[in-house]
PDB file of N, CA and C in Angstrom:
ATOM      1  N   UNK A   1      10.714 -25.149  -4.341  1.00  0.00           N
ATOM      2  CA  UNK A   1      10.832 -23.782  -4.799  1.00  0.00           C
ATOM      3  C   UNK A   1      11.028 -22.870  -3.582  1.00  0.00           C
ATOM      4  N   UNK A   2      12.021 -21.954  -3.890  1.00  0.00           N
ATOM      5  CA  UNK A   2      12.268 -21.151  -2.552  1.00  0.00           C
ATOM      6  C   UNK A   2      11.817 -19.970  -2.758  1.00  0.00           C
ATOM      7  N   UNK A   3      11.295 -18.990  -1.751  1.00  0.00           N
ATOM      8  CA  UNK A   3      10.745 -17.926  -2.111  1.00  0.00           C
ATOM      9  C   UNK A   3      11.680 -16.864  -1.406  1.00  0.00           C
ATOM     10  N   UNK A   4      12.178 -15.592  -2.457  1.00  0.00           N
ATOM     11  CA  UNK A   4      12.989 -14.330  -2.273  1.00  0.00           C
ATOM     12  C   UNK A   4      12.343 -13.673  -0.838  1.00  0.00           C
ATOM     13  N   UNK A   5      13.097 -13.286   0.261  1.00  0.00           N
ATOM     14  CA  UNK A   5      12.855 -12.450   1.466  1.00  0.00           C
ATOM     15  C   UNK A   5      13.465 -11.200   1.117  1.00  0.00           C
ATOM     16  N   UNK A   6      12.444 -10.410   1.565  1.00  0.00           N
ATOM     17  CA  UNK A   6      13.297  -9.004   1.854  1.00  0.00           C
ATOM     18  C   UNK A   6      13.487  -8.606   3.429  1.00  0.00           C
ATOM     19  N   UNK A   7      14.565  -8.206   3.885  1.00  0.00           N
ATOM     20  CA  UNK A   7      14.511  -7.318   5.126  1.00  0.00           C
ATOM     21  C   UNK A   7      14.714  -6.025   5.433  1.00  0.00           C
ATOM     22  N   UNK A   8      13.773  -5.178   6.011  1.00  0.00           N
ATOM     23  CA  UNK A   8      14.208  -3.976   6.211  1.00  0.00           C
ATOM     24  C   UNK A   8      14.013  -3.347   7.602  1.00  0.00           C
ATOM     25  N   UNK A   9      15.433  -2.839   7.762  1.00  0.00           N
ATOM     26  CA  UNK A   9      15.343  -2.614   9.141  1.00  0.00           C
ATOM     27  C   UNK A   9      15.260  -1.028   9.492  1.00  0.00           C
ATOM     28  N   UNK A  10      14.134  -0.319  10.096  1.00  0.00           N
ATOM     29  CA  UNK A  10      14.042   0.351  10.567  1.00  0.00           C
ATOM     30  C   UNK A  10      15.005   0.938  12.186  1.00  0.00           C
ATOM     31  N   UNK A  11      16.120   1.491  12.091  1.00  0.00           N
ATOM     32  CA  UNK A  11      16.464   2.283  13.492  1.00  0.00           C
ATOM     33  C   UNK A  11      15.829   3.179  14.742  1.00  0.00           C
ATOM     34  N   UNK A  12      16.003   2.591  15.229  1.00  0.00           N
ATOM     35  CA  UNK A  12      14.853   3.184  16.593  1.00  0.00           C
ATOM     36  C   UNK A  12      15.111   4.811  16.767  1.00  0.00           C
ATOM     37  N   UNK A  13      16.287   4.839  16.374  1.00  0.00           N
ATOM     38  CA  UNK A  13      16.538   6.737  16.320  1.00  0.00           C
ATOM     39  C   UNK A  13      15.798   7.375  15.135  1.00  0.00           C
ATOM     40  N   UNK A  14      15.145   6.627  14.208  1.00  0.00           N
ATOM     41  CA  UNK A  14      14.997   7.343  13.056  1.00  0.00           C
ATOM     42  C   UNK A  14      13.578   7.205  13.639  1.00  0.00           C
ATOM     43  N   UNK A  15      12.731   6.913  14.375  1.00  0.00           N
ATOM     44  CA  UNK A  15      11.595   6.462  14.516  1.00  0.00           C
ATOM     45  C   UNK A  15      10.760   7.808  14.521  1.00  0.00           C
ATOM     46  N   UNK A  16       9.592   8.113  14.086  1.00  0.00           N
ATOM     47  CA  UNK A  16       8.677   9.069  13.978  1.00  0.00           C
ATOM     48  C   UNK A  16       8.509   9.591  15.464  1.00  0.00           C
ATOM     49  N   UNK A  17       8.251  10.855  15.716  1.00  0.00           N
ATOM     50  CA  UNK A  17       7.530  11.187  17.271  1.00  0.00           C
ATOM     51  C   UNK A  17       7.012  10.107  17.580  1.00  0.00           C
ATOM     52  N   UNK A  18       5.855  10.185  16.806  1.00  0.00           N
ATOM     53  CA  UNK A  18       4.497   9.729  17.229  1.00  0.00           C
ATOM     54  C   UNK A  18       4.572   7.756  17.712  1.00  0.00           C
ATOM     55  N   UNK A  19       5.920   7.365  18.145  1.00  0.00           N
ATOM     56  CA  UNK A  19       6.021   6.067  18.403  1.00  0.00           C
ATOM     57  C   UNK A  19       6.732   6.209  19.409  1.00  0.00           C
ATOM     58  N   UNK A  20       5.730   5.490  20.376  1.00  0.00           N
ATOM     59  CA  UNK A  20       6.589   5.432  22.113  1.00  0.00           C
ATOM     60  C   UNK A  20       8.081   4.550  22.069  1.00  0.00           C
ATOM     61  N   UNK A  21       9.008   5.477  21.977  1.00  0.00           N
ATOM     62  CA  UNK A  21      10.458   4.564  21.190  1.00  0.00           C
ATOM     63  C   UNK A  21      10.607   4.154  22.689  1.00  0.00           C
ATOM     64  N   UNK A  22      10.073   3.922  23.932  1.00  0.00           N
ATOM     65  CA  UNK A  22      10.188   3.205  25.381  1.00  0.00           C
ATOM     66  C   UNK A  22       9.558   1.944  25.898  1.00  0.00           C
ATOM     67  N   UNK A  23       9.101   1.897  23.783  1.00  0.00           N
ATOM     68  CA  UNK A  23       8.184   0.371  24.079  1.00  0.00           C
ATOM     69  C   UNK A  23       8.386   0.315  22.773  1.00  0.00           C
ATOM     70  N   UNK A  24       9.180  -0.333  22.579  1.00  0.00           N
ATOM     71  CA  UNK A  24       9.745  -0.942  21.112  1.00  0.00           C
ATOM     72  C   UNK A  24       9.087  -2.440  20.387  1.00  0.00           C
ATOM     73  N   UNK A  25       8.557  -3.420  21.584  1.00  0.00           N
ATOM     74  CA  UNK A  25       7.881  -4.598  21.297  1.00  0.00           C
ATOM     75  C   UNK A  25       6.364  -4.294  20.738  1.00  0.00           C
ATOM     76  N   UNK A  26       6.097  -2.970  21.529  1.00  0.00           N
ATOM     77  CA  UNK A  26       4.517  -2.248  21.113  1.00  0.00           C
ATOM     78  C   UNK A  26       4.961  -1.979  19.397  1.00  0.00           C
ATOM     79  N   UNK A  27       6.006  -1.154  19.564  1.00  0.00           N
ATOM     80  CA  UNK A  27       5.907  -0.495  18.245  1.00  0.00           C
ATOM     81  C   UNK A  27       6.265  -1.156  17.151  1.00  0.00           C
ATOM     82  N   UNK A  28       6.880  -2.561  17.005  1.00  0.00           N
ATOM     83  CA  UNK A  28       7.095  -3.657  16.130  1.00  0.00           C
ATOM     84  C   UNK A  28       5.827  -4.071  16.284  1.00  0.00           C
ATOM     85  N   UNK A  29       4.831  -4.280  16.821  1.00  0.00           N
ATOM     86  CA  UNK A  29       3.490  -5.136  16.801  1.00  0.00           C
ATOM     87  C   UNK A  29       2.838  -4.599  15.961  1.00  0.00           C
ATOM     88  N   UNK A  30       2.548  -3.055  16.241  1.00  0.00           N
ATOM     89  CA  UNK A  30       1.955  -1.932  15.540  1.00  0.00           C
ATOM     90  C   UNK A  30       1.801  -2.036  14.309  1.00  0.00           C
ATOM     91  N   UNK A  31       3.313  -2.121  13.714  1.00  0.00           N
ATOM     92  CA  UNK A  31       3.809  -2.209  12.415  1.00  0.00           C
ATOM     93  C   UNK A  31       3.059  -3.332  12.017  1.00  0.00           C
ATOM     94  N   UNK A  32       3.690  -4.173  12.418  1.00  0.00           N
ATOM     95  CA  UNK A  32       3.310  -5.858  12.058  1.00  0.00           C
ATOM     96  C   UNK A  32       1.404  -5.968  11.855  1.00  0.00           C
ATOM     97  N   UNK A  33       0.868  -5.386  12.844  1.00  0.00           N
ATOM     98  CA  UNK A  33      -1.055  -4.825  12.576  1.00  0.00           C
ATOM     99  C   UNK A  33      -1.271  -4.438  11.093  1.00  0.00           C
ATOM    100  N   UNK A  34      -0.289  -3.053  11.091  1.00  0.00           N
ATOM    101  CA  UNK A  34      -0.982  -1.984  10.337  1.00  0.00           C
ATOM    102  C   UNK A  34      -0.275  -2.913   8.733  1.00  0.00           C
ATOM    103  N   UNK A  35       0.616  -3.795   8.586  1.00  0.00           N
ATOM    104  CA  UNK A  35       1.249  -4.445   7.470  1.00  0.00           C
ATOM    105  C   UNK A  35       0.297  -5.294   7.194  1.00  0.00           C
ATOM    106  N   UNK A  36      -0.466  -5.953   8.060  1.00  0.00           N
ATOM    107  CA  UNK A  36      -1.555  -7.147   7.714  1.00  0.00           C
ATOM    108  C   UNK A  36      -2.594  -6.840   7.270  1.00  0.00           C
ATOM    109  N   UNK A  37      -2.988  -5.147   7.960  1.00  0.00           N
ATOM    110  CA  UNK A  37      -4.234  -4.664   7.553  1.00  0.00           C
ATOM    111  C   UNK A  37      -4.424  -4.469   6.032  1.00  0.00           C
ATOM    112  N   UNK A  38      -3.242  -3.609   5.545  1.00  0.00           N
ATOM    113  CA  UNK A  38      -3.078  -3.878   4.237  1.00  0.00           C
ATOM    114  C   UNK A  38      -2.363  -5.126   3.509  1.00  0.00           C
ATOM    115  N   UNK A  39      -2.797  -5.905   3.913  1.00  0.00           N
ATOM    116  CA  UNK A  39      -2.560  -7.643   3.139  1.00  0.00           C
ATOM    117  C   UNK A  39      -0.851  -8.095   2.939  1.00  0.00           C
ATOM    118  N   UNK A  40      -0.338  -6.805   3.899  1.00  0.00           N
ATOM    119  CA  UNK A  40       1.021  -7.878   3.813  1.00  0.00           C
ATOM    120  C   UNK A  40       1.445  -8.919   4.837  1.00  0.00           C
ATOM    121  N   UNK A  41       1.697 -10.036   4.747  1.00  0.00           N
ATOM    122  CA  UNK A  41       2.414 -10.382   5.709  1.00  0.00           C
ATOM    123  C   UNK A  41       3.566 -10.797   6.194  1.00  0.00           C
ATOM    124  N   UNK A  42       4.305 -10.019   7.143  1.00  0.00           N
ATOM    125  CA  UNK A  42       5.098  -9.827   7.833  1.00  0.00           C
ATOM    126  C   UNK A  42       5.693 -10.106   8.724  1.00  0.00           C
ATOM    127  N   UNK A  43       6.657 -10.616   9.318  1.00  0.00           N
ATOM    128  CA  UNK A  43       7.313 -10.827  10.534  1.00  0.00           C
ATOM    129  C   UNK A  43       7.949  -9.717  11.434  1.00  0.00           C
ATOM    130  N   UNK A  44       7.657  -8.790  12.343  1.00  0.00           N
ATOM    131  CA  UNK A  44       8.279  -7.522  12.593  1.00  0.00           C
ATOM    132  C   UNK A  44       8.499  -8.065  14.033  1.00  0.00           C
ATOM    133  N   UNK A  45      10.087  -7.765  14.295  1.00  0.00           N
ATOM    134  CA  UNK A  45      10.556  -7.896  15.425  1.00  0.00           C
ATOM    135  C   UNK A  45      11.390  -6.427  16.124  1.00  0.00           C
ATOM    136  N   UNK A  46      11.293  -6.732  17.628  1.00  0.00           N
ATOM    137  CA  UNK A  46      12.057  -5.623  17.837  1.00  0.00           C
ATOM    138  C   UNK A  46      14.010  -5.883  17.811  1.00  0.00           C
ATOM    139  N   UNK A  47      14.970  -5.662  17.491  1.00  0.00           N
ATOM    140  CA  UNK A  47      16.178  -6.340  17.755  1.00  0.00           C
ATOM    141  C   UNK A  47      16.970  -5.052  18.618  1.00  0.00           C
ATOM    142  N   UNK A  48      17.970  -5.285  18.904  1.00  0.00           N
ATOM    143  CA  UNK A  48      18.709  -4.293  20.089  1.00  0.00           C
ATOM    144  C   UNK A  48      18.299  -3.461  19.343  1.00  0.00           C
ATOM    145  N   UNK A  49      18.625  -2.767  18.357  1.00  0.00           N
ATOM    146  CA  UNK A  49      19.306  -1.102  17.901  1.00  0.00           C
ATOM    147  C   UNK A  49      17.805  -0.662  16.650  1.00  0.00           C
ATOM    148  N   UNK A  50      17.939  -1.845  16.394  1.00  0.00           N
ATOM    149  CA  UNK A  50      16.331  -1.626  15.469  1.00  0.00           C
ATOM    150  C   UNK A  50      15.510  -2.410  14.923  1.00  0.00           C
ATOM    151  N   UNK A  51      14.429  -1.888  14.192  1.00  0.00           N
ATOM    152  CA  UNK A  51      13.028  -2.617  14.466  1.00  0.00           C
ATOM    153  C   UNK A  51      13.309  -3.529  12.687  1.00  0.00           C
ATOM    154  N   UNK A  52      13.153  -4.277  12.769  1.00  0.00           N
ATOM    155  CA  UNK A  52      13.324  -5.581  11.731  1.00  0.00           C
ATOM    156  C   UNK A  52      12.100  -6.250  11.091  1.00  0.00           C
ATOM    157  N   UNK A  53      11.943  -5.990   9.681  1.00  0.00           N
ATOM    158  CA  UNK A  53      10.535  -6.265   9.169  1.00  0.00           C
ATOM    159  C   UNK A  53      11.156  -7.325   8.139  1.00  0.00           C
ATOM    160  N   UNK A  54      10.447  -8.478   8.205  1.00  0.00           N
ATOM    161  CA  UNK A  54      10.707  -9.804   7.138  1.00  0.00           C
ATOM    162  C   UNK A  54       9.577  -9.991   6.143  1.00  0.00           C
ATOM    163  N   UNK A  55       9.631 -10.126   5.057  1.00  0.00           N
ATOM    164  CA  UNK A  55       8.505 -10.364   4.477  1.00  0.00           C
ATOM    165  C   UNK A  55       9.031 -10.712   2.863  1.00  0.00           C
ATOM    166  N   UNK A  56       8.089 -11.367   2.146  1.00  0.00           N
ATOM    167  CA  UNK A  56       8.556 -11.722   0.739  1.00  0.00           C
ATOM    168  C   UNK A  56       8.667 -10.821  -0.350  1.00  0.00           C
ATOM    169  N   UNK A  57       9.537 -10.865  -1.150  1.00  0.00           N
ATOM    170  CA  UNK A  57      10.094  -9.702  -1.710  1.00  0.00           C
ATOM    171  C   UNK A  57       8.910  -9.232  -2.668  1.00  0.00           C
ATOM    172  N   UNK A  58       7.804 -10.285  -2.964  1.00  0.00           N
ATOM    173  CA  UNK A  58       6.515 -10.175  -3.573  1.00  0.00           C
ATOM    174  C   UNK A  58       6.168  -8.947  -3.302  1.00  0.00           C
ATOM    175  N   UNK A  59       5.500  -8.667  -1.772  1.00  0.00           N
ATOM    176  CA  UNK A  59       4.905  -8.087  -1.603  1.00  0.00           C
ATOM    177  C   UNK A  59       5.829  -6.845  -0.834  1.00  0.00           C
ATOM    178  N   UNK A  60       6.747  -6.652  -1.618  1.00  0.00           N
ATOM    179  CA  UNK A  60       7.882  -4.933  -0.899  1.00  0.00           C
ATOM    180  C   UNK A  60       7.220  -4.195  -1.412  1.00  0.00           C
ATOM    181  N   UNK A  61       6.615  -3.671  -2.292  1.00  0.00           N
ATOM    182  CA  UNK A  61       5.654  -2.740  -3.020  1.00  0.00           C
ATOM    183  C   UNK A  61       4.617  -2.191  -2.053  1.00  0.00           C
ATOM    184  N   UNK A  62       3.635  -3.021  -1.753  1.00  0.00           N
ATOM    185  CA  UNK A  62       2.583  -2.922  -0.989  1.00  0.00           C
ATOM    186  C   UNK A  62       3.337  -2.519   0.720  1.00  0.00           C
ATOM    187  N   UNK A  63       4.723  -3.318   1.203  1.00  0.00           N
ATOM    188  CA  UNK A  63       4.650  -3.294   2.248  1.00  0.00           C
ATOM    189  C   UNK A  63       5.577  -1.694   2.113  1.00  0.00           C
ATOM    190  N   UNK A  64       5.827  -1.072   1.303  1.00  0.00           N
ATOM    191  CA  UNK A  64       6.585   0.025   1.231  1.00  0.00           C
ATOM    192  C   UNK A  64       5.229   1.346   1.278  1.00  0.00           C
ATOM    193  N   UNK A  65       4.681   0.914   0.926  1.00  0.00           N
ATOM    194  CA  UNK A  65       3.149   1.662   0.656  1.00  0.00           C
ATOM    195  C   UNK A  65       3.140   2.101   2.164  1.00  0.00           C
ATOM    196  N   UNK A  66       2.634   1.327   2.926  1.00  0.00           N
ATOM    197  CA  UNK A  66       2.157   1.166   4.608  1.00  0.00           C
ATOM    198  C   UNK A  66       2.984   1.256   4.671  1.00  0.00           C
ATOM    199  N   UNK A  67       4.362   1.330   4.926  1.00  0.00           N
ATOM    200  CA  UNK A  67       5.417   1.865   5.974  1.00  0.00           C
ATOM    201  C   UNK A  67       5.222   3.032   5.616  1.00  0.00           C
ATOM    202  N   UNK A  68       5.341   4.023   4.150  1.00  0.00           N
ATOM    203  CA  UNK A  68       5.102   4.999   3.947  1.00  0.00           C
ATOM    204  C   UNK A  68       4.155   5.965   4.755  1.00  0.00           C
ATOM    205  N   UNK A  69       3.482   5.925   4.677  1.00  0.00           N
ATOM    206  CA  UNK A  69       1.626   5.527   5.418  1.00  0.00           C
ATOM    207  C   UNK A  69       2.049   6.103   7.086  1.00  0.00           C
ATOM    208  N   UNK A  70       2.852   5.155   7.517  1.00  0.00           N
ATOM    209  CA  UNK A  70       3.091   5.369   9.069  1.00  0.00           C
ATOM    210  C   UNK A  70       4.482   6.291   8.804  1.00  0.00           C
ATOM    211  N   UNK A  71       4.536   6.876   7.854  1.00  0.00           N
ATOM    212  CA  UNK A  71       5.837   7.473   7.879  1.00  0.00           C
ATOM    213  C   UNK A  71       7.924   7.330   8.512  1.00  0.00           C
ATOM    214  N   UNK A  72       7.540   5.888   8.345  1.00  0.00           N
ATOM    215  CA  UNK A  72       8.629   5.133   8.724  1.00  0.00           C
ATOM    216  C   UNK A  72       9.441   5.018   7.570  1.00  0.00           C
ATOM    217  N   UNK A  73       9.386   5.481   6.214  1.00  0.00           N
ATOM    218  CA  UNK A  73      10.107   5.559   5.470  1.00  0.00           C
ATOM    219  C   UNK A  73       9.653   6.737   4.321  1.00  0.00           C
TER     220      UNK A  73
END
């Protein structure tokens, strides 16, 4: 049985103030913290142009919640 991925990629230009966009590996970790804290889990990488969140399409609800939250979407 295969399980549905979602990806959503956040752009480093769209990024909130409040994220040191001069440390992009910090600010994918961050994400990737604050996604676990609320029970999602996630794969968040930094890629050239923008920040890349993997996770099962199960839990896009919850992980839309917390991005919300950090105001990344």
């Amino acid at each position: 049985m295969s399980m549905a991925t979602t990806t959503i990629r956040i752009d480093h230009a769209m990024l909130p103030d409040h994220f040191d966009r001069s440390r992009p590996n910090a600010i994918a970790e961050a994400i990737e913290t604050a996604l676990r804290e609320d029970g999602v889990k996630a794969e968040v990488l930094d890629i050239f142009s923008h920040i890349k969140v993997e996770l099962s399409t199960s839990q896009l609800t919850a992980a839309c919640a917390a991005l919300a939250e950090l105001k990344l979407i």
